[in-house]
N, C-alpha and C. Protein backbone atom coordinates (compact mmCIF):
# COMPACT_ATOMS: atom_id res chain seq x y z
N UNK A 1 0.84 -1.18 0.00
CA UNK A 1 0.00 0.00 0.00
C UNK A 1 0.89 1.25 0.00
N UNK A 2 0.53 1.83 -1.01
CA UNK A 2 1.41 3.50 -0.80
C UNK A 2 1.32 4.41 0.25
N UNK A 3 1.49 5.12 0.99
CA UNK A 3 1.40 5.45 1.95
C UNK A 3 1.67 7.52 1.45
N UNK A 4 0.40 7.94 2.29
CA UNK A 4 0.87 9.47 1.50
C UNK A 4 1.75 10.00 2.26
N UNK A 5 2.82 9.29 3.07
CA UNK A 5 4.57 9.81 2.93
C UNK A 5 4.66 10.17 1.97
N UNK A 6 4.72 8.35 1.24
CA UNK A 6 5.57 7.62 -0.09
C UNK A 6 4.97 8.72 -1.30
N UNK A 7 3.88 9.57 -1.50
CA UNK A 7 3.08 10.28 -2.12
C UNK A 7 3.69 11.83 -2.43
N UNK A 8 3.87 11.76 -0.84
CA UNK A 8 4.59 12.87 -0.87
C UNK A 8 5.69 13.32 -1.31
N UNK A 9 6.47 12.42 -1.05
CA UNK A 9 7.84 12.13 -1.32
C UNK A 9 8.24 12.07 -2.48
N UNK A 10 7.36 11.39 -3.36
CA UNK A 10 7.51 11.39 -4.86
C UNK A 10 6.83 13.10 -5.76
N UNK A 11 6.36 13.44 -4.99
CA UNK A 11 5.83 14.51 -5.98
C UNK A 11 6.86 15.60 -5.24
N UNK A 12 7.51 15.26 -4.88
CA UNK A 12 8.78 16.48 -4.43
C UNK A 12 9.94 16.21 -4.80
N UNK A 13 10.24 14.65 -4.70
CA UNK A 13 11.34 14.68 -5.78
C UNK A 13 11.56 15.07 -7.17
N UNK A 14 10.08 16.03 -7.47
CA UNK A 14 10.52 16.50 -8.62
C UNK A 14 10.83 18.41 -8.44
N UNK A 15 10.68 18.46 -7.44
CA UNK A 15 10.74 19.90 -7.10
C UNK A 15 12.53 20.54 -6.92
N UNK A 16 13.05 20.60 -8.58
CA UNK A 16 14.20 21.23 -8.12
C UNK A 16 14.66 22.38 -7.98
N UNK A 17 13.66 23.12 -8.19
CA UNK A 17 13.62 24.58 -8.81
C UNK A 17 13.57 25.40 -7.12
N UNK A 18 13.91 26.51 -6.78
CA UNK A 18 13.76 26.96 -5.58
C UNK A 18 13.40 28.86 -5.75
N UNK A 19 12.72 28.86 -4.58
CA UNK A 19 12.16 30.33 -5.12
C UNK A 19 12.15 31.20 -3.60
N UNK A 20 11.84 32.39 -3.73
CA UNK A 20 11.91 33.54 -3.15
C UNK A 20 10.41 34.01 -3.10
N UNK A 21 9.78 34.60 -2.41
CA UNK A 21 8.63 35.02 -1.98
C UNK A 21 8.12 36.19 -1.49
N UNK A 22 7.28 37.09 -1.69
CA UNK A 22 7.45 38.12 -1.40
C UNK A 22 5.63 38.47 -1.38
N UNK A 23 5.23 39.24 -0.63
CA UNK A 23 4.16 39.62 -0.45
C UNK A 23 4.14 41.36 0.02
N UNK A 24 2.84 41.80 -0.29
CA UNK A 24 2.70 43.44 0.04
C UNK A 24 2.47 43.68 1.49
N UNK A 25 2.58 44.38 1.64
CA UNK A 25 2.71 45.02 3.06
C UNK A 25 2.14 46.65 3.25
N UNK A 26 1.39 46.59 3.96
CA UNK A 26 0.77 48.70 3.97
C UNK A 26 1.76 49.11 5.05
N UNK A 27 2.60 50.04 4.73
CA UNK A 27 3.53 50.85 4.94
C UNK A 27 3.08 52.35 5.08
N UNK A 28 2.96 53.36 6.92
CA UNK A 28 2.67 54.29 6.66
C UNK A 28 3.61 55.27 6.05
N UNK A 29 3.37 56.42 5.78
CA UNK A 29 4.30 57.54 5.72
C UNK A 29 4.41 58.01 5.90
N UNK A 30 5.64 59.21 6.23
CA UNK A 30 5.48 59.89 7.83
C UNK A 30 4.49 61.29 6.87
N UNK A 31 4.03 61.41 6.23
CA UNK A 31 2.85 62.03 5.91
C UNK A 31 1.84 61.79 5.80
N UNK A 32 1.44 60.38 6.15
CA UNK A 32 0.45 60.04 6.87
C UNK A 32 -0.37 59.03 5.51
N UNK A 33 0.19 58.90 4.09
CA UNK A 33 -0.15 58.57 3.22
C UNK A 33 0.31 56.63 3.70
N UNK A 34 -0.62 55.80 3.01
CA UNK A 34 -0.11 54.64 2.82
C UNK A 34 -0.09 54.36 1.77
N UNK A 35 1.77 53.37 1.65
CA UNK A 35 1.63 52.65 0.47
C UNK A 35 2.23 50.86 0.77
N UNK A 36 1.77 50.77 -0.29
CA UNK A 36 2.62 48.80 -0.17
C UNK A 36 3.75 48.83 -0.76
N UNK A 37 4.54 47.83 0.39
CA UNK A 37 5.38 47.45 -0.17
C UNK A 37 5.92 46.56 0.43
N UNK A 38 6.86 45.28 -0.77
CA UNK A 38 7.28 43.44 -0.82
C UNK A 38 8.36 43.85 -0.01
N UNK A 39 7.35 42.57 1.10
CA UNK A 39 8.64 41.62 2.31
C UNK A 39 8.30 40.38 1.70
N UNK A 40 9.75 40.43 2.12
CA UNK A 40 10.10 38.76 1.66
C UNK A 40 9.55 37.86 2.97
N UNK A 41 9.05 36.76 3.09
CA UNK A 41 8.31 35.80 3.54
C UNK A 41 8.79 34.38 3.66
N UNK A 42 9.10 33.87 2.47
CA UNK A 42 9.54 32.79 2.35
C UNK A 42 10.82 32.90 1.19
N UNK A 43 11.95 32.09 1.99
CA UNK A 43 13.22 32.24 0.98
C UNK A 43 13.81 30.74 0.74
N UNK A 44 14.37 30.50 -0.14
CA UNK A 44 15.22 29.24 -0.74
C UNK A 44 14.22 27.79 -0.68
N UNK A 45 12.94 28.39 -0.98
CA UNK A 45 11.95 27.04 -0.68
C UNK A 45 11.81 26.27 -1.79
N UNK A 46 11.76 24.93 -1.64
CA UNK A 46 11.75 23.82 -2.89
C UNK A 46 10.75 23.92 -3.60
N UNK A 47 10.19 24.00 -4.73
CA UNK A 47 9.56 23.84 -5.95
C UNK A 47 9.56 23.65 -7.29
N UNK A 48 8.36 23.83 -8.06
CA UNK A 48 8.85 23.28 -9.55
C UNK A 48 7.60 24.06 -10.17
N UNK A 49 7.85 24.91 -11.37
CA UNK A 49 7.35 25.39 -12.15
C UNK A 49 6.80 24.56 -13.74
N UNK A 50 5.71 24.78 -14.22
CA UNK A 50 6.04 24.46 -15.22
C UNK A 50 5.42 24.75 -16.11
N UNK A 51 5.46 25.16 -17.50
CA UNK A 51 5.12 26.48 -18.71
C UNK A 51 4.32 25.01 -19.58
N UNK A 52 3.37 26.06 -19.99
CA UNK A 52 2.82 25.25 -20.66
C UNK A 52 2.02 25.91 -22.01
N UNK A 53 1.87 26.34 -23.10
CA UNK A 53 1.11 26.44 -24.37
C UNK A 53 0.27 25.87 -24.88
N UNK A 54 -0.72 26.80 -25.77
CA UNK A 54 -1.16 25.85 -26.57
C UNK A 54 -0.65 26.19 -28.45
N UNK A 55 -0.53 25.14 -28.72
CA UNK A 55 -0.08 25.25 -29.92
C UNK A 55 -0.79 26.34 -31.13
N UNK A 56 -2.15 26.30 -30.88
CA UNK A 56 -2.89 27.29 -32.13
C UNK A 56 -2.93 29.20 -30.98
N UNK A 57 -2.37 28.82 -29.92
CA UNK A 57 -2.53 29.81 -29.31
C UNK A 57 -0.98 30.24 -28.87
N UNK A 58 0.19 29.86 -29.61
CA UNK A 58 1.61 29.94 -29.29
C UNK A 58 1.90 31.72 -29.15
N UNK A 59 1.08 32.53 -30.45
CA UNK A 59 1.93 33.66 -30.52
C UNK A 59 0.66 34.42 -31.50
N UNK A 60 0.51 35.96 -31.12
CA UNK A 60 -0.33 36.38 -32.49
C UNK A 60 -0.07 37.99 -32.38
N UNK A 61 0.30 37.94 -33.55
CA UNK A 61 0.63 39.33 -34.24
C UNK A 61 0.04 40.62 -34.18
N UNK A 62 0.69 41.52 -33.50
CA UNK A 62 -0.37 42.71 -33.01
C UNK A 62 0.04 43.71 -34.52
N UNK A 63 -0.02 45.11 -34.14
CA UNK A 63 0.89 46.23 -35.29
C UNK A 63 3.01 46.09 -35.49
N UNK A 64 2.45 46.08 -33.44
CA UNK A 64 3.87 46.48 -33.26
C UNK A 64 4.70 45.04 -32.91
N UNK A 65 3.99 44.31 -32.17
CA UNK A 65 4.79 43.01 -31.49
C UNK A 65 4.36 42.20 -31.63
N UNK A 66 4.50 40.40 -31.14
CA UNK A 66 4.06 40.01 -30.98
C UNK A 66 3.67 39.15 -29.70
N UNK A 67 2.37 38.50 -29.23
CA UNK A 67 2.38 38.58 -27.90
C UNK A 67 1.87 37.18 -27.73
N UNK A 68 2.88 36.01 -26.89
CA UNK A 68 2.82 35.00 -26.40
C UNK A 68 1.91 34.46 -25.55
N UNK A 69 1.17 33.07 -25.79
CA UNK A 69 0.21 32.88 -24.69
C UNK A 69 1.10 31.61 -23.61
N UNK A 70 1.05 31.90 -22.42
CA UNK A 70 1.83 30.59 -21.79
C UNK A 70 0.89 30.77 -20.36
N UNK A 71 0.66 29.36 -20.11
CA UNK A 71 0.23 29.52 -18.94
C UNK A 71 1.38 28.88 -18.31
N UNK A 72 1.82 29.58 -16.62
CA UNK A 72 2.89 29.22 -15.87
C UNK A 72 2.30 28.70 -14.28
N UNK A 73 2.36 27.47 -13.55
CA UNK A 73 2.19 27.23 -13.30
C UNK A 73 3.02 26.66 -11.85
N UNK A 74 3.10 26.49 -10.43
CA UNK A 74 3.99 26.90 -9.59
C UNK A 74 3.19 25.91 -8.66
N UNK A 75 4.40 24.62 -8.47
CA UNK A 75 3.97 23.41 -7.40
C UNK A 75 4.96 23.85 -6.32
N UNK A 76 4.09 23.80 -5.08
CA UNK A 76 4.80 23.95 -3.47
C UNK A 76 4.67 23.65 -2.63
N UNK A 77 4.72 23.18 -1.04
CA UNK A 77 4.43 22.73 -0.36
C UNK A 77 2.58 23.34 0.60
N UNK A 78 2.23 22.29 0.56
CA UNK A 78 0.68 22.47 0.45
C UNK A 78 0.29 23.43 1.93
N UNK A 79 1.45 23.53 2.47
CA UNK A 79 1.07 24.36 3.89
C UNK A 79 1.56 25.66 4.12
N UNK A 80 2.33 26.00 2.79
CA UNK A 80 2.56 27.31 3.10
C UNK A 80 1.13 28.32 2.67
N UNK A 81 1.25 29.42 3.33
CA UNK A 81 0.38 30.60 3.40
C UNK A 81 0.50 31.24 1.77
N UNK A 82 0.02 31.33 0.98
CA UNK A 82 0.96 32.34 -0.08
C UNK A 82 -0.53 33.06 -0.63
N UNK A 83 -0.49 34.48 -0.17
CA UNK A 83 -1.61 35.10 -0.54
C UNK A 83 -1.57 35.31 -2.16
N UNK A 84 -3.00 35.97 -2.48
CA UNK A 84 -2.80 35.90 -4.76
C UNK A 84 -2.32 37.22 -4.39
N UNK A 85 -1.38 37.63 -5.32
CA UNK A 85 -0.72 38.85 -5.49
C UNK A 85 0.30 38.97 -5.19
N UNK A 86 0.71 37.51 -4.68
CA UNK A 86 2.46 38.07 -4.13
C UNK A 86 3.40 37.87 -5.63
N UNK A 87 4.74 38.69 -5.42
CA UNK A 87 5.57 38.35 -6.01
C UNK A 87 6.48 36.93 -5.77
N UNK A 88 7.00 36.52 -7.24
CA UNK A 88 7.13 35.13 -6.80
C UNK A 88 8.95 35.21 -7.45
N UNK A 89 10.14 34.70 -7.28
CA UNK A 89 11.32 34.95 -8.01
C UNK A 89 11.72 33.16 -7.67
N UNK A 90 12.10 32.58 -9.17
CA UNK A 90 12.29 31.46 -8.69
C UNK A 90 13.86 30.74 -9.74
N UNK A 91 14.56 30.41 -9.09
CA UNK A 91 15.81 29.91 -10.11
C UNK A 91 16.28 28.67 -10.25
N UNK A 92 16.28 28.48 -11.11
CA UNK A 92 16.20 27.04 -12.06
C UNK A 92 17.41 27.02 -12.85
N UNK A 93 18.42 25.89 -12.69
CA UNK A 93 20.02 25.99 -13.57
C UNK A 93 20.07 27.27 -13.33
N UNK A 94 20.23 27.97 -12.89
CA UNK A 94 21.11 29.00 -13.07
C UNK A 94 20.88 30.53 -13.45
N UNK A 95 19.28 30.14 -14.03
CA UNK A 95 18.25 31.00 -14.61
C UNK A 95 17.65 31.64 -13.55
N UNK A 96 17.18 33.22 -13.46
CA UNK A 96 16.81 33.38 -12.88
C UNK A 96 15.03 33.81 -13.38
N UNK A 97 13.96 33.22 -13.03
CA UNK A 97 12.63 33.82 -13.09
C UNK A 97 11.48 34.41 -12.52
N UNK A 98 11.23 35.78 -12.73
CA UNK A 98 10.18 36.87 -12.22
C UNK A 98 8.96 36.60 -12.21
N UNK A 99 8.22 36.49 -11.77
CA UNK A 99 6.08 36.61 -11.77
C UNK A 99 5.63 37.82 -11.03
N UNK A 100 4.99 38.68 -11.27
CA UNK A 100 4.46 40.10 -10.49
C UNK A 100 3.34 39.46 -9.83
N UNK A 101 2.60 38.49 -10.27
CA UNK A 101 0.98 38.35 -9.42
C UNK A 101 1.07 36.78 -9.63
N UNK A 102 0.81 36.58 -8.11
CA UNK A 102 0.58 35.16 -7.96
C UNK A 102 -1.01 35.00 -8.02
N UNK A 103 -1.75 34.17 -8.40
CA UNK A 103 -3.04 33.29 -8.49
C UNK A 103 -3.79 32.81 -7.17
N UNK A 104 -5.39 32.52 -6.95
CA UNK A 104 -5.38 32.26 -5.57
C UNK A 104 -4.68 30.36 -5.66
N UNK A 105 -4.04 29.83 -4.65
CA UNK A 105 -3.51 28.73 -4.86
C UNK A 105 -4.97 27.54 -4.71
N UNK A 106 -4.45 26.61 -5.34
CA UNK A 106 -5.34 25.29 -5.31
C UNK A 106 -4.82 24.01 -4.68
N UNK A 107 -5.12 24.16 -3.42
CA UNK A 107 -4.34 23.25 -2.38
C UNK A 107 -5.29 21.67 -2.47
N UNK A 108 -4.21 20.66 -2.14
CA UNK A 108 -4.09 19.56 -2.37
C UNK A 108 -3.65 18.45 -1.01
N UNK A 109 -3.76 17.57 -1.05
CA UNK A 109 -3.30 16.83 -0.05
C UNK A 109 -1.88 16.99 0.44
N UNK A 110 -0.85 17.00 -0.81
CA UNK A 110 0.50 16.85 -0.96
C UNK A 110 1.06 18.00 -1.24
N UNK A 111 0.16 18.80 -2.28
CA UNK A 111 0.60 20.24 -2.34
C UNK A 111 0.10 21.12 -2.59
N UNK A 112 0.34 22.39 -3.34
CA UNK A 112 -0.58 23.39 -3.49
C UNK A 112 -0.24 23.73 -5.24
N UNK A 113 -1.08 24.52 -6.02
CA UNK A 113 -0.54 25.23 -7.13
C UNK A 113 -0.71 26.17 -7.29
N UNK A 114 -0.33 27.14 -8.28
CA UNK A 114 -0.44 28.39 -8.23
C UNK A 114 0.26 29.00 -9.37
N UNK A 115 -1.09 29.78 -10.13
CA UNK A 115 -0.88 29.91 -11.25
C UNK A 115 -0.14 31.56 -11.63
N UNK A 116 0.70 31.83 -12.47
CA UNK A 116 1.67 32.85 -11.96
C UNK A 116 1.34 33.75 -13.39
N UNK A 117 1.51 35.08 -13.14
CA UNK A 117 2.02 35.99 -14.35
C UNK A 117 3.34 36.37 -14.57
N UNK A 118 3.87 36.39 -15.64
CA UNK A 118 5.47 36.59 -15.75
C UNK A 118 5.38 38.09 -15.63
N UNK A 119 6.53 38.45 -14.88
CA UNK A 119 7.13 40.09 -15.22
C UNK A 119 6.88 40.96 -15.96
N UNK A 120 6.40 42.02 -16.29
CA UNK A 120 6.95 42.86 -17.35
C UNK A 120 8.02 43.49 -17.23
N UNK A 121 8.35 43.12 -18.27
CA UNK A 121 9.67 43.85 -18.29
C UNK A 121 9.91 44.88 -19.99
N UNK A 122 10.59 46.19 -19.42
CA UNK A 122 10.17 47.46 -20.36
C UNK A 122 11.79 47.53 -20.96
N UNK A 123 12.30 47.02 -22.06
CA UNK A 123 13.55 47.59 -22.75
C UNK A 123 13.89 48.88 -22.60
């Protein structure tokens, strides 16, 4: 009989990827204005990302650019807290990768997911 250790255990041995965490925070000002701003929360935690397309939906041609469809997708341990909106930074070989808005997560016995937006990033 498998045992959801043995369950566990296996759906993490695929988690090599490790990430950084960051959530908003209301911050006063000494003028009395509030704004948010990312504390880090959780650091060097095990996970695994993984990108996914669809083929008739790969890429489509605007005037100026063109603009990619990918959904990105973010497996973690099913007990952490991770509110939707946090920033997510996660590095893989050597690579480093950005998400501005995390997804609300969809928790699981073994783990959680959480569906991510990549960065913008402005040349």
């Amino acid at each position: 009989m498998v045992t959801s250790d043995a369950i566990r255990a296996s759906i993490r041995s695929m988690w090599t990827d490790r990430c950084k965490i960051s959530r908003f925070v209301p911050v006063v000002q000494p003028n009395g204005a509030t704004l948010h701003e990312a504390e880090v929360f959780i650091t060097d935690e095990p996970c695994r990302i993984s990108f996914s397309s669809r083929a008739n939906n790969a890429a489509t041609q605007t005037d100026n650019t063109a603009n990619v469809s990918q959904s990105i997708k973010l497996f973690i341990d099913e007990t952490l807290d991770i509110p939707a909106g946090s920033k997510v930074e996660i590095a893989r070989g050597g690579r480093l990768f950005r998400f501005e808005c995390s997804g609300h997560p969809a928790v699981y016995d073994h783990h959680q997911e959480i569906n991510l937006t990549a960065e913008v990033t402005i040349a």
